[in-house]
PDB file of N, CA and C in Angstrom:
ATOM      1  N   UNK A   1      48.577 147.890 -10.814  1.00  0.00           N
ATOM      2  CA  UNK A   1      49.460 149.028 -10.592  1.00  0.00           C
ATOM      3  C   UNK A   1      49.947 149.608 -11.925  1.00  0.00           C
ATOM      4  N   UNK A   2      49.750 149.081 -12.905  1.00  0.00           N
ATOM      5  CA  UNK A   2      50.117 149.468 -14.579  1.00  0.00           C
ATOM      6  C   UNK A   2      49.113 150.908 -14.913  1.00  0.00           C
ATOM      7  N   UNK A   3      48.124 150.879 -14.475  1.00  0.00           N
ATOM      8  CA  UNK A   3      47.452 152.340 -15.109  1.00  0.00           C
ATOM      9  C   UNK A   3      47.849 152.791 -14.079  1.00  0.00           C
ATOM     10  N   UNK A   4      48.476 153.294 -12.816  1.00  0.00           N
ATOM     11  CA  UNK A   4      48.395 154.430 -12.153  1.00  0.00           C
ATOM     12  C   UNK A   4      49.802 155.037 -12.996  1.00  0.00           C
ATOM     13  N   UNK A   5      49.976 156.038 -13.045  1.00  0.00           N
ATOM     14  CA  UNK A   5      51.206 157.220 -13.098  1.00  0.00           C
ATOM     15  C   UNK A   5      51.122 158.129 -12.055  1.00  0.00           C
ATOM     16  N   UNK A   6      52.323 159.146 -12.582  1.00  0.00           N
ATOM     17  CA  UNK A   6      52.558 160.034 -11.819  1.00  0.00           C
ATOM     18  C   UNK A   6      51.686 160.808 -11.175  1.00  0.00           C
ATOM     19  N   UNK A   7      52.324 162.209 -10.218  1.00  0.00           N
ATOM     20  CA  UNK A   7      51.441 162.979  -9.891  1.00  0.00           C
ATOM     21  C   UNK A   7      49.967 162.830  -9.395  1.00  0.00           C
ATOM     22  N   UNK A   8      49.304 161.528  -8.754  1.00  0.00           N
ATOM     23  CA  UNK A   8      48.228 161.127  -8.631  1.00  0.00           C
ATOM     24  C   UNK A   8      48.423 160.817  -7.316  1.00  0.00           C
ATOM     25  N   UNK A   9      46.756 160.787  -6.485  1.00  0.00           N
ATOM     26  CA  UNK A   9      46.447 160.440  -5.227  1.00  0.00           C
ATOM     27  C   UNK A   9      46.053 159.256  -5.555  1.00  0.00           C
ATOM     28  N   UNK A  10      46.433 158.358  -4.371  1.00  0.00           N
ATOM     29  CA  UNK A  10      46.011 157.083  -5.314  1.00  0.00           C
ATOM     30  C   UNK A  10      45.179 156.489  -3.166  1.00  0.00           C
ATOM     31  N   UNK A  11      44.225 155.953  -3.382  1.00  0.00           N
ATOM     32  CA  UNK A  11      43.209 155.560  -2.086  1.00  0.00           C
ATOM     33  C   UNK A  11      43.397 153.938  -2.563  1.00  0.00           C
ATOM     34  N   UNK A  12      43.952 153.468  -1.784  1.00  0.00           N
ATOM     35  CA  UNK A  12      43.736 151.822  -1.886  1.00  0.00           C
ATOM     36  C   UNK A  12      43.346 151.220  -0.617  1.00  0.00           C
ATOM     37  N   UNK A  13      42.413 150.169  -0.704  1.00  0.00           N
ATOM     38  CA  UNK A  13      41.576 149.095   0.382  1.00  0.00           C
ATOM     39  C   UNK A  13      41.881 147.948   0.107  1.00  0.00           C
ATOM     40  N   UNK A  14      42.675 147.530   0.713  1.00  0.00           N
ATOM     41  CA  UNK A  14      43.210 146.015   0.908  1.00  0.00           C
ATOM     42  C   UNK A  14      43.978 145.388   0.060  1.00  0.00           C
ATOM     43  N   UNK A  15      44.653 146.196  -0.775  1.00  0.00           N
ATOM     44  CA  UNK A  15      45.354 145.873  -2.329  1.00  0.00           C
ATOM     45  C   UNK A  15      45.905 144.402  -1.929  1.00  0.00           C
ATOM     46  N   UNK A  16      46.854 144.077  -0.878  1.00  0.00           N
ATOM     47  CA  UNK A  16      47.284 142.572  -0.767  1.00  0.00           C
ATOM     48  C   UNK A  16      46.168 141.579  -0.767  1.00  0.00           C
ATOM     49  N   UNK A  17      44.877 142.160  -0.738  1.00  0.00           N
ATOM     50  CA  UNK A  17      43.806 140.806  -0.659  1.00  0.00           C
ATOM     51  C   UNK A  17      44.310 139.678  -1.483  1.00  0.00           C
ATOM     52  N   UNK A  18      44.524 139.872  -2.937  1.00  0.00           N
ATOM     53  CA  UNK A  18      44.544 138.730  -4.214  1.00  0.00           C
ATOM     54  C   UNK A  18      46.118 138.765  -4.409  1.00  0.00           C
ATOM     55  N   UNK A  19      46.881 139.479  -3.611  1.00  0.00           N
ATOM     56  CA  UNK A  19      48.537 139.289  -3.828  1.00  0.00           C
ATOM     57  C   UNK A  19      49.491 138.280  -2.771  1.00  0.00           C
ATOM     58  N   UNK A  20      49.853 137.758  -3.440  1.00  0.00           N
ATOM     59  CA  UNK A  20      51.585 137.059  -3.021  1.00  0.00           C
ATOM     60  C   UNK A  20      52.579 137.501  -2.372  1.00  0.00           C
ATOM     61  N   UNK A  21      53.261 137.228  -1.217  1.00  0.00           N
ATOM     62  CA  UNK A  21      53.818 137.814  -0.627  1.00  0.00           C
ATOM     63  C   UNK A  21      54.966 138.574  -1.534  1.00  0.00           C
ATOM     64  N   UNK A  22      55.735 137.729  -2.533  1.00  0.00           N
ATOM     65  CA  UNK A  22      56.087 138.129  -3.930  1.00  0.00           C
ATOM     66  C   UNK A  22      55.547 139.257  -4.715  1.00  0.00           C
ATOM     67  N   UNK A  23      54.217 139.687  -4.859  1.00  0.00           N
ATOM     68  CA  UNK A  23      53.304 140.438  -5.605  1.00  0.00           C
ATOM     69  C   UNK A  23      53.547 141.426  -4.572  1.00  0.00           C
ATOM     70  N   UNK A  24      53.163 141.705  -3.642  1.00  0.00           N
ATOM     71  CA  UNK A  24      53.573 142.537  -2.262  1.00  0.00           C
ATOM     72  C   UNK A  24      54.802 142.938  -2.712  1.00  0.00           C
ATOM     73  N   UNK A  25      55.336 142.412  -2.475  1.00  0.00           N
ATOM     74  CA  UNK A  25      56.878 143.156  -2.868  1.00  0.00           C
ATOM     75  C   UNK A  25      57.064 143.999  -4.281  1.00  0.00           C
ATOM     76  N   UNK A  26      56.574 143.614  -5.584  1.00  0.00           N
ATOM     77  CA  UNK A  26      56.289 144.196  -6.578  1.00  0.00           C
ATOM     78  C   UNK A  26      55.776 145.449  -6.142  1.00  0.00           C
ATOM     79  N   UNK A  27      54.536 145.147  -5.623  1.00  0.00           N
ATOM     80  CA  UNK A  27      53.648 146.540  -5.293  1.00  0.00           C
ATOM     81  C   UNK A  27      54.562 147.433  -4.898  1.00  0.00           C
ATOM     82  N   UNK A  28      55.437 147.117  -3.650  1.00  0.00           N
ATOM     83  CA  UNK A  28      56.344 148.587  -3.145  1.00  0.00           C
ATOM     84  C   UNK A  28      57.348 148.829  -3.936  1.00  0.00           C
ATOM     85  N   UNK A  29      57.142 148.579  -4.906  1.00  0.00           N
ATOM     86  CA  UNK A  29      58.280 148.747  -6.043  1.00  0.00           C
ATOM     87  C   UNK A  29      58.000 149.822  -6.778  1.00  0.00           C
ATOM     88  N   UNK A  30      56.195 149.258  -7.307  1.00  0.00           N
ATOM     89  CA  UNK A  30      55.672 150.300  -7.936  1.00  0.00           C
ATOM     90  C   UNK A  30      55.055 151.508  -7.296  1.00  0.00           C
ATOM     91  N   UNK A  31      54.517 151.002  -6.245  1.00  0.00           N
ATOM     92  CA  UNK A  31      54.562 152.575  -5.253  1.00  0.00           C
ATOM     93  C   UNK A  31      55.951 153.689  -5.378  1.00  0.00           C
ATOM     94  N   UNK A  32      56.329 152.857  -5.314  1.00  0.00           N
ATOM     95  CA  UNK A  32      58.028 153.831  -4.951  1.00  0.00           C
ATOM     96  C   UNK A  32      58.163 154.243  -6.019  1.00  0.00           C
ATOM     97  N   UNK A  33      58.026 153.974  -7.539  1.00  0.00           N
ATOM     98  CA  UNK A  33      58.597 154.171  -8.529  1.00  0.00           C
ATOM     99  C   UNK A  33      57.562 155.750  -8.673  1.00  0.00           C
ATOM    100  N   UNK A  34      55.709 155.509  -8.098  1.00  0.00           N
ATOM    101  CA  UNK A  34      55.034 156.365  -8.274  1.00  0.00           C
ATOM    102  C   UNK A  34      55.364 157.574  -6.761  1.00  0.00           C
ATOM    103  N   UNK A  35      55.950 157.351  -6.095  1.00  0.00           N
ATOM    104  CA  UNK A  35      55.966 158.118  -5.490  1.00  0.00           C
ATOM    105  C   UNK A  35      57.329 159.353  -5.652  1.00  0.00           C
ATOM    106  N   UNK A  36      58.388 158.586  -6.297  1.00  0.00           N
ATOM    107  CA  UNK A  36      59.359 159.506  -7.103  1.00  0.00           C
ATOM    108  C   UNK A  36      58.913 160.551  -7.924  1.00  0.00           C
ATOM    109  N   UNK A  37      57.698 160.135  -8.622  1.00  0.00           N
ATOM    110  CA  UNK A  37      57.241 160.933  -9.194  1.00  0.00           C
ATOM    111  C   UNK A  37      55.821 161.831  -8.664  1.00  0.00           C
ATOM    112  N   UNK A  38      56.198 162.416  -7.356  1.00  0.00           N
ATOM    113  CA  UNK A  38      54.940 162.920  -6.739  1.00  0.00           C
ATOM    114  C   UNK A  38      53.472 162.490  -6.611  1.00  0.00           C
ATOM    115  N   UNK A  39      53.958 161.252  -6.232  1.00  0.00           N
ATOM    116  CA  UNK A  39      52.128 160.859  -5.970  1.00  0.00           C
ATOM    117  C   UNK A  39      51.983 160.424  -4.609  1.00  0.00           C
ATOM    118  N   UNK A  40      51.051 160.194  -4.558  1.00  0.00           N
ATOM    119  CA  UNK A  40      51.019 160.077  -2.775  1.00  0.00           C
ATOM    120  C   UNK A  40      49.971 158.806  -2.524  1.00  0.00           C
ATOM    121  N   UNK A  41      49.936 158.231  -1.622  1.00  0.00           N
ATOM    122  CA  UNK A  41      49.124 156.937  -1.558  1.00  0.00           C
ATOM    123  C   UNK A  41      48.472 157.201   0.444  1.00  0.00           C
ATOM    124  N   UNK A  42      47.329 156.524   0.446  1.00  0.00           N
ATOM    125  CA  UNK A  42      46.704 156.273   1.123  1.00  0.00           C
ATOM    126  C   UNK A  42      46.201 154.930   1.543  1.00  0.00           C
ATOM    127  N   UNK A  43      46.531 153.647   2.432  1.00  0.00           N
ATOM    128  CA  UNK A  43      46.370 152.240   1.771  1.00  0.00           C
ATOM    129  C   UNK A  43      45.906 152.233   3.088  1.00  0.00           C
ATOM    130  N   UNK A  44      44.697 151.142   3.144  1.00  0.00           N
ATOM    131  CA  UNK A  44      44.274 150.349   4.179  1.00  0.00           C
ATOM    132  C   UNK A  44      44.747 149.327   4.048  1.00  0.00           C
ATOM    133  N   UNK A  45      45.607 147.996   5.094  1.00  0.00           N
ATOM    134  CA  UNK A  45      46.106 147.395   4.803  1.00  0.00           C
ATOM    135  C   UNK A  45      46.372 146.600   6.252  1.00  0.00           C
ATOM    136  N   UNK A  46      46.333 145.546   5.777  1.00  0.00           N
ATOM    137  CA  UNK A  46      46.811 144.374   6.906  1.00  0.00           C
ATOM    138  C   UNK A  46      48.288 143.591   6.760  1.00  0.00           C
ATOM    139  N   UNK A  47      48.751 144.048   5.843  1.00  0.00           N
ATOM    140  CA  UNK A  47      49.996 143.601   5.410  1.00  0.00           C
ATOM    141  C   UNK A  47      51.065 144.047   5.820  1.00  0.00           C
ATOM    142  N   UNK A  48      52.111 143.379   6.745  1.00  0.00           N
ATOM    143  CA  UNK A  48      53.679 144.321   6.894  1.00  0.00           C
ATOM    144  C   UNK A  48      54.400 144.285   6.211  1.00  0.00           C
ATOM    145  N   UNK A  49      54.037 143.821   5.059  1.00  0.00           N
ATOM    146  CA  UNK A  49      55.003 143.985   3.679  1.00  0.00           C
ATOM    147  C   UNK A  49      54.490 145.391   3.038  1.00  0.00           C
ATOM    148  N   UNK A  50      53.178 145.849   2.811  1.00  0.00           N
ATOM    149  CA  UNK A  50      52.777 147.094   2.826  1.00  0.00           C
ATOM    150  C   UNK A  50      53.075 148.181   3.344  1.00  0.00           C
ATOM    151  N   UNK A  51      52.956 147.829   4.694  1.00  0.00           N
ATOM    152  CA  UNK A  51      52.795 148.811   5.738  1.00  0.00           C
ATOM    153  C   UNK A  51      54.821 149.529   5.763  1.00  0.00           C
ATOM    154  N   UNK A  52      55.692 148.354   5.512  1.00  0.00           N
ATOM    155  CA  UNK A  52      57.089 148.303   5.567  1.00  0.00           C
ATOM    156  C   UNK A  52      57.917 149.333   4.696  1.00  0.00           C
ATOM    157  N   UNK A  53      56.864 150.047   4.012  1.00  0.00           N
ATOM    158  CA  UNK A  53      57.157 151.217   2.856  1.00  0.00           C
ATOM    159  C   UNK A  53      57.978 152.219   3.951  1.00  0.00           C
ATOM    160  N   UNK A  54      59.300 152.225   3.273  1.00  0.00           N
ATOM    161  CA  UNK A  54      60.433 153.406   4.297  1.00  0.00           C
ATOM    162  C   UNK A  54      59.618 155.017   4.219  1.00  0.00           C
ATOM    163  N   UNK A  55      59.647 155.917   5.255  1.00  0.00           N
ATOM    164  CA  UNK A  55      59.228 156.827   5.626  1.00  0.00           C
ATOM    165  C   UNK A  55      57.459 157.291   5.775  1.00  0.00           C
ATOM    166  N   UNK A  56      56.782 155.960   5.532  1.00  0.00           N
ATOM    167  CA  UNK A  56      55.249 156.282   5.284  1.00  0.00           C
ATOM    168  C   UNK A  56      55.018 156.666   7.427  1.00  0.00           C
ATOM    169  N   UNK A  57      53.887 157.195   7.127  1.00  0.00           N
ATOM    170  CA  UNK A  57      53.320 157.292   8.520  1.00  0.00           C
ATOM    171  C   UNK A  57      51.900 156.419   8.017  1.00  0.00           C
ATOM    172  N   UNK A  58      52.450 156.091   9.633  1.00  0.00           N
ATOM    173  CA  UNK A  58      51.042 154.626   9.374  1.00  0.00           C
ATOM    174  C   UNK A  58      50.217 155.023  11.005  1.00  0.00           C
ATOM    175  N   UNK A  59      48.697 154.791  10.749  1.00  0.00           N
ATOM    176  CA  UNK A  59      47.357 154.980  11.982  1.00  0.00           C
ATOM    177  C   UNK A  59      47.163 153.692  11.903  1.00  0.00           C
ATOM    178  N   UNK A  60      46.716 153.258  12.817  1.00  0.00           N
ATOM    179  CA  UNK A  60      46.311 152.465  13.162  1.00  0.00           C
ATOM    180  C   UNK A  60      44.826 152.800  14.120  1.00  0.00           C
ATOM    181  N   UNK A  61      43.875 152.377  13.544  1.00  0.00           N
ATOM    182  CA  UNK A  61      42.154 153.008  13.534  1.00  0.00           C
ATOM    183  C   UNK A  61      41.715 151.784  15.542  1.00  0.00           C
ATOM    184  N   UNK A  62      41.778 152.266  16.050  1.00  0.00           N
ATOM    185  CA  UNK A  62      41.925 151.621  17.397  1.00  0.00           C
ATOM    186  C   UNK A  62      40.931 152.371  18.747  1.00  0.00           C
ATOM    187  N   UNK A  63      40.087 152.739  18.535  1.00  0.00           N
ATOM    188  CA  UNK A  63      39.326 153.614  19.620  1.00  0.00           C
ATOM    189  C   UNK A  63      39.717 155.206  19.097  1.00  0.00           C
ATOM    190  N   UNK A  64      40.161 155.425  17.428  1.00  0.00           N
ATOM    191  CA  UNK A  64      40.372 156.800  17.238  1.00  0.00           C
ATOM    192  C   UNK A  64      41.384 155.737  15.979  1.00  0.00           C
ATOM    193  N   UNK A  65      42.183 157.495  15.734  1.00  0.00           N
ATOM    194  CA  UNK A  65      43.305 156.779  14.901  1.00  0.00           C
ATOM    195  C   UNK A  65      44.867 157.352  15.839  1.00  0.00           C
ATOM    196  N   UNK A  66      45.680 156.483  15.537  1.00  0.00           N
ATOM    197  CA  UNK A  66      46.843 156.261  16.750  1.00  0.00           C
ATOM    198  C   UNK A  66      47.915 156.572  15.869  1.00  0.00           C
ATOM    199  N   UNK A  67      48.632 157.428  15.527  1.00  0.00           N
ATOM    200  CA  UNK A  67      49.891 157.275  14.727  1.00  0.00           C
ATOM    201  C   UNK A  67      51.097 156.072  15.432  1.00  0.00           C
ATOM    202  N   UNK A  68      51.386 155.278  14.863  1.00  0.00           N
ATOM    203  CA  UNK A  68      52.001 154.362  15.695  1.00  0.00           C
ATOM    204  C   UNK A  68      53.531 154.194  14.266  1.00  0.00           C
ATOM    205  N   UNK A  69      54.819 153.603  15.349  1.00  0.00           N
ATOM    206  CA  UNK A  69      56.113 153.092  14.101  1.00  0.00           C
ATOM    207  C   UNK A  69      55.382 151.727  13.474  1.00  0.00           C
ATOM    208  N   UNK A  70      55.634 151.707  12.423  1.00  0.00           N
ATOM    209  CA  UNK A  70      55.998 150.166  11.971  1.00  0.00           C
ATOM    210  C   UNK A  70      56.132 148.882  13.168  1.00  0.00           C
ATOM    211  N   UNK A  71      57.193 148.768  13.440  1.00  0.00           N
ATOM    212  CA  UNK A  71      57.611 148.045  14.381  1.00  0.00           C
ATOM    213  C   UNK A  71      56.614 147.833  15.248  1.00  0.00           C
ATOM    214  N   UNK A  72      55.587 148.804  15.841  1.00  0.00           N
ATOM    215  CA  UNK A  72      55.152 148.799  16.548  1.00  0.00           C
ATOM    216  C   UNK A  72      53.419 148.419  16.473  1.00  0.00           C
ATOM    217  N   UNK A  73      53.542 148.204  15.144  1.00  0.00           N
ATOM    218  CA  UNK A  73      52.284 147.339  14.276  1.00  0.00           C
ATOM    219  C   UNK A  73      51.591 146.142  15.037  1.00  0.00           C
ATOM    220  N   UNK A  74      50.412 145.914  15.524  1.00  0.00           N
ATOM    221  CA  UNK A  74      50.101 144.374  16.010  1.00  0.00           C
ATOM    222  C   UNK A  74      50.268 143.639  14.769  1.00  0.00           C
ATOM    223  N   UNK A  75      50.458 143.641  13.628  1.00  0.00           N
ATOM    224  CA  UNK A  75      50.609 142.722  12.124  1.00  0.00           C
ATOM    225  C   UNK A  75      51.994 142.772  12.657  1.00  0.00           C
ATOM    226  N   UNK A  76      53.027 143.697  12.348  1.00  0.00           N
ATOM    227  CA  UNK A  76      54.143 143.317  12.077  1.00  0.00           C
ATOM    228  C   UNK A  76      54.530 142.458  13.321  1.00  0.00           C
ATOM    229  N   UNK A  77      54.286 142.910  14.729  1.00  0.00           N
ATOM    230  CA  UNK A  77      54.240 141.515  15.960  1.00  0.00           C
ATOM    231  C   UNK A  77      53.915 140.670  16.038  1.00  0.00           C
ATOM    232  N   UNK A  78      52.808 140.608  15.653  1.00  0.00           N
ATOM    233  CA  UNK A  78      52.376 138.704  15.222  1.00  0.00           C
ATOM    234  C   UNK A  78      53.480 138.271  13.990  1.00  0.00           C
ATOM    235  N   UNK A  79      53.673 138.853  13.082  1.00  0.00           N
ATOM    236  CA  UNK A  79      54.153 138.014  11.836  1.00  0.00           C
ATOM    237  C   UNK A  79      55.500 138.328  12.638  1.00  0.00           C
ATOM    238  N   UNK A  80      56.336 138.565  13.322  1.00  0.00           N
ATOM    239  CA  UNK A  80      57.749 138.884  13.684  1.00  0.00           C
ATOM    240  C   UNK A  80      57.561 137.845  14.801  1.00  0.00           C
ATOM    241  N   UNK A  81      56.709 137.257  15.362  1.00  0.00           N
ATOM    242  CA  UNK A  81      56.406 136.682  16.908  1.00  0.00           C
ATOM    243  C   UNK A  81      56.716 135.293  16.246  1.00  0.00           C
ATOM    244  N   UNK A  82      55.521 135.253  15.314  1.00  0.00           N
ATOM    245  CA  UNK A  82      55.434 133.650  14.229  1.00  0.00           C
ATOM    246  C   UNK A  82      56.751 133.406  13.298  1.00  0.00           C
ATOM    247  N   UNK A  83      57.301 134.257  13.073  1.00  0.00           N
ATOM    248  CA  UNK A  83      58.649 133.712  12.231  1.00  0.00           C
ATOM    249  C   UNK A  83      59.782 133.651  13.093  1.00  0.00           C
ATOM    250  N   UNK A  84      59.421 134.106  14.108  1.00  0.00           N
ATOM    251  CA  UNK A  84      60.932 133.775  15.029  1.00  0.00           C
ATOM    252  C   UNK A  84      60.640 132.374  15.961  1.00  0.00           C
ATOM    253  N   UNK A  85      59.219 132.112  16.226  1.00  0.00           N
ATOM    254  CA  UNK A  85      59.278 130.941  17.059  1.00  0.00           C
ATOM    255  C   UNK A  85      58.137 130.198  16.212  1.00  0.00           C
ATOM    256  N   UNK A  86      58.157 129.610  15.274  1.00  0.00           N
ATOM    257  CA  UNK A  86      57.170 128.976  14.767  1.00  0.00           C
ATOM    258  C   UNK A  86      56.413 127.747  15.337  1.00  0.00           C
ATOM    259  N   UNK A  87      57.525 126.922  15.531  1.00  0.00           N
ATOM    260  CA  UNK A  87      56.854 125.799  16.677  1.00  0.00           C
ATOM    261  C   UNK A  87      56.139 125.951  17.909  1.00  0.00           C
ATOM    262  N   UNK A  88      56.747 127.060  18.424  1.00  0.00           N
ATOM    263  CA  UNK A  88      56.463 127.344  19.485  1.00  0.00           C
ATOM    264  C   UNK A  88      54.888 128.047  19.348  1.00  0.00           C
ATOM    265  N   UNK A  89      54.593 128.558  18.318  1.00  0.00           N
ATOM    266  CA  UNK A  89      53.266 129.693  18.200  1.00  0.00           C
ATOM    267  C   UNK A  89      52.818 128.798  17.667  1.00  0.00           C
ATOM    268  N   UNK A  90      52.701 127.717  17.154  1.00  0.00           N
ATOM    269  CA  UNK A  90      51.851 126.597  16.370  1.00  0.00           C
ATOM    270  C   UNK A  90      51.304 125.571  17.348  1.00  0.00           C
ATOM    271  N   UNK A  91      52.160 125.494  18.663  1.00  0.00           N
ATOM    272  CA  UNK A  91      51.808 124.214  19.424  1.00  0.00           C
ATOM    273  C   UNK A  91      50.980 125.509  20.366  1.00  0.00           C
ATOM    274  N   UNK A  92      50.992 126.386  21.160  1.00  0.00           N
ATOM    275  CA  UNK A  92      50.158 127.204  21.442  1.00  0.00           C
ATOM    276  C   UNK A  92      48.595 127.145  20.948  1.00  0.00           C
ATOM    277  N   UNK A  93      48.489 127.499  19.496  1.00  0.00           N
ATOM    278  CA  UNK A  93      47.152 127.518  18.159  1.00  0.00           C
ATOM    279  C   UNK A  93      46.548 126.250  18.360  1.00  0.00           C
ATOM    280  N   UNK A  94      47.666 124.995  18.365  1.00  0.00           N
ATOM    281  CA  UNK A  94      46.885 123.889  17.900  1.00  0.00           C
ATOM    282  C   UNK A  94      47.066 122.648  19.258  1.00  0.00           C
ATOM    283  N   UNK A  95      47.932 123.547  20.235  1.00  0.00           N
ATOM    284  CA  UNK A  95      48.167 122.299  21.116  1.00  0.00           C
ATOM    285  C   UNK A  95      49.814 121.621  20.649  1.00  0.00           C
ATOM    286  N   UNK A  96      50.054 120.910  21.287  1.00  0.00           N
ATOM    287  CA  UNK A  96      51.302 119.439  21.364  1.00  0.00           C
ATOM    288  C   UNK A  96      51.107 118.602  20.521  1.00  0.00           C
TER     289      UNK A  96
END
């Protein structure tokens, strides 16, 4: 994220692949910092730490593309499903 600047379209594919949920968080830091300064981003992404960027509109590519909220993410439901009942979604996966 160090060479992008301002004023730029920036197309990213899977940027969280090699990042940390930590590094994730960096990233919307530096998005934000580039988007103050008129740039605009486009991200494919499996991440709801990504996707969690305040005011983005997010598709979701599903038999077409679906404008859908955040919230309403199958990522952000699974990861919101798994951190609220962990035991419970683990003995499900793996059994008792």
């Amino acid at each position: 994220m160090n060479r992008f600047s301002g004023k730029g379209l920036y197309i990213l594919d899977e940027p969280e692949a090699a990042l940390s949920p930590t590094r994730q968080l960096a990233m919307l830091s530096r998005i934000h910092e580039l988007v103050q300064k008129d740039s605009q981003f486009i991200i494919a992404t499996h991440s709801p730490i990504i996707m969690s960027y305040p005011n983005s509109t997010i598709y979701e590519i599903n038999n077409g593309f679906n404008k859908v909220k955040y919230e309403n993410t199958e990522h952000y439901q699974i990861m919101k499903g798994f951190m609220n009942n962990t035991e419970k979604m683990l003995n499900i996966i793996m059994g008792p």
